[in-house]
N, C-alpha and C. Protein backbone atom coordinates (compact mmCIF):
# COMPACT_ATOMS: atom_id res chain seq x y z
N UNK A 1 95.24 42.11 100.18
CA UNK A 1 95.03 42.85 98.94
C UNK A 1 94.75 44.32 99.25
N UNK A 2 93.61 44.57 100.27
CA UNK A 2 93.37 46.05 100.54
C UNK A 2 94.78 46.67 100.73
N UNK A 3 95.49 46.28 101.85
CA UNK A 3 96.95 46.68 102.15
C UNK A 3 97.84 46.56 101.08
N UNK A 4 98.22 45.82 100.31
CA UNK A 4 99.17 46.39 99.15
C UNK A 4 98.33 47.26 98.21
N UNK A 5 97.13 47.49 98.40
CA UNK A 5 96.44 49.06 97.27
C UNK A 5 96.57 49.94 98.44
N UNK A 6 97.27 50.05 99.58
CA UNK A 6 96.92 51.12 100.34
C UNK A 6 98.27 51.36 100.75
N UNK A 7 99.34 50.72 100.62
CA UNK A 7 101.05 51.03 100.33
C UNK A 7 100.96 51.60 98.87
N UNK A 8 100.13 50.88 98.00
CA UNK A 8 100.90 51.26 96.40
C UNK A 8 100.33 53.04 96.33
N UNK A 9 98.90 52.83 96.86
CA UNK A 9 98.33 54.48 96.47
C UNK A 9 99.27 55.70 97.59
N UNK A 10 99.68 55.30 98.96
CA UNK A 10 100.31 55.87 99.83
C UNK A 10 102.03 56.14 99.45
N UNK A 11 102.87 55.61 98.31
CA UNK A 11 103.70 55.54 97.91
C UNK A 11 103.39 56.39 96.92
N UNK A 12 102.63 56.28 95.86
CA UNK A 12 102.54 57.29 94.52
C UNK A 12 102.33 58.63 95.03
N UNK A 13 101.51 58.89 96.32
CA UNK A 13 101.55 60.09 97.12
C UNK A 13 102.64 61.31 97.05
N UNK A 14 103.62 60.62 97.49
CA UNK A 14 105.17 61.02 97.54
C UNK A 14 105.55 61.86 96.18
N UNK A 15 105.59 61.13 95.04
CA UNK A 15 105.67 61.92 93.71
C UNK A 15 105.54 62.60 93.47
N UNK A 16 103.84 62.68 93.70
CA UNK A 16 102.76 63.67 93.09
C UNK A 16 103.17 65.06 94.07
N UNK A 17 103.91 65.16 95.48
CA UNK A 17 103.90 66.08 96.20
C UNK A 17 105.03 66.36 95.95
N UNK A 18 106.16 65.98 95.25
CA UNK A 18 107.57 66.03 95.07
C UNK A 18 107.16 66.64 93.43
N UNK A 19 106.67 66.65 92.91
CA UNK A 19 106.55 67.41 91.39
C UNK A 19 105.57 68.35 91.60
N UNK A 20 104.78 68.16 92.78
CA UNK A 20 103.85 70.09 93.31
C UNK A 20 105.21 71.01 93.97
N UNK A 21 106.04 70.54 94.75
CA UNK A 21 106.82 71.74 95.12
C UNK A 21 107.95 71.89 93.96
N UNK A 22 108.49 71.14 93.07
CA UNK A 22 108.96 71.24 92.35
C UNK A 22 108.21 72.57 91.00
N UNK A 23 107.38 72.15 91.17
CA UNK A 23 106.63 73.28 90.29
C UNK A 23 106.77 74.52 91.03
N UNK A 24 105.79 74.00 91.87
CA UNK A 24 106.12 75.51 92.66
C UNK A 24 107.41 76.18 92.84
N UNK A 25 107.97 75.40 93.20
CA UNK A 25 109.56 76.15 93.29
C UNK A 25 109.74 76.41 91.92
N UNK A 26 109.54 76.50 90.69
CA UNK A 26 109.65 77.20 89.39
C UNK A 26 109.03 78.30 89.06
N UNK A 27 107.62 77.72 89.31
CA UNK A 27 106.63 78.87 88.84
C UNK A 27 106.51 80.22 89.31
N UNK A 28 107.17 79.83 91.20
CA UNK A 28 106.85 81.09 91.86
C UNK A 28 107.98 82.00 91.67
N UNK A 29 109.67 81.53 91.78
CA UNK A 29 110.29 82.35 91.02
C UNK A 29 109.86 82.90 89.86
N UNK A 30 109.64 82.62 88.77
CA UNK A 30 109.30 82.79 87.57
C UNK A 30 108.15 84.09 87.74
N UNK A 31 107.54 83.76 88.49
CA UNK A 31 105.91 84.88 88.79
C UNK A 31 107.07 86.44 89.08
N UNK A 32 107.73 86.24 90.23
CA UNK A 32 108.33 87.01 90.83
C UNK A 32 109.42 87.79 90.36
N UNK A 33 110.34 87.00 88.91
CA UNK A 33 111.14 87.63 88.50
C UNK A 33 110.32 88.41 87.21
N UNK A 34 109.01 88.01 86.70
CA UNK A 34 108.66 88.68 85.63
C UNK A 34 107.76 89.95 86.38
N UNK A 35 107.22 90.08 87.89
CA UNK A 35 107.01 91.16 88.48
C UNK A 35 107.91 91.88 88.91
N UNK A 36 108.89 91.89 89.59
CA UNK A 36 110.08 92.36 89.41
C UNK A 36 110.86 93.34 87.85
N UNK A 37 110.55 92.72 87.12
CA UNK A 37 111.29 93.21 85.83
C UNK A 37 110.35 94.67 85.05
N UNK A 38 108.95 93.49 85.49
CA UNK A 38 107.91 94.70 85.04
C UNK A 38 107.93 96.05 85.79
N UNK A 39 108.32 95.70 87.13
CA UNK A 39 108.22 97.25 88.40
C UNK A 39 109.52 98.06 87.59
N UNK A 40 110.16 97.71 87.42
CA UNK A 40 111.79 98.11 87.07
C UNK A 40 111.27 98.66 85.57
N UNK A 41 110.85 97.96 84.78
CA UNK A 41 110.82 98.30 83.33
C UNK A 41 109.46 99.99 83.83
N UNK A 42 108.78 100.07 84.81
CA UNK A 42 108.17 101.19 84.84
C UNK A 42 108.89 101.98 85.89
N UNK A 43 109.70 101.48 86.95
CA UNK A 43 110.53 102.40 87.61
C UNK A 43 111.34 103.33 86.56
N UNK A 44 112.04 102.83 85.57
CA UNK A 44 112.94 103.10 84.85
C UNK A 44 112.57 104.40 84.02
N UNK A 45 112.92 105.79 83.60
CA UNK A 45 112.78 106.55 83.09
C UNK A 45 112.83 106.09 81.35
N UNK A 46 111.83 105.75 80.48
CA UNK A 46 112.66 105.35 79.19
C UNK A 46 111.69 106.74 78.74
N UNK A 47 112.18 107.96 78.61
CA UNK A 47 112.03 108.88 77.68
C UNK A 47 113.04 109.87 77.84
């Protein structure tokens, strides 16, 4: 019994670290293209 709760919790592992880089791989583009846009939107001469 200990051993199949210690495959089942060692298996759900996997997920939970497969939908953290998945995020991450979103969020951090996302961070980067809205800093990016912002440097540019003040690089940019608008007057």
């Amino acid at each position: 019994m200990k051993g199949f709760d210690h495959t089942k919790s060692s298996s759900m592992t996997f997920p939970v670290m497969l939908l953290h880089l998945i995020a991450v791989s979103i969020i951090v583009p996302c961070l980067v293209a809205v800093g990016l846009s912002q440097k540019v939107h003040d690089w940019t001469p608008n007057a």
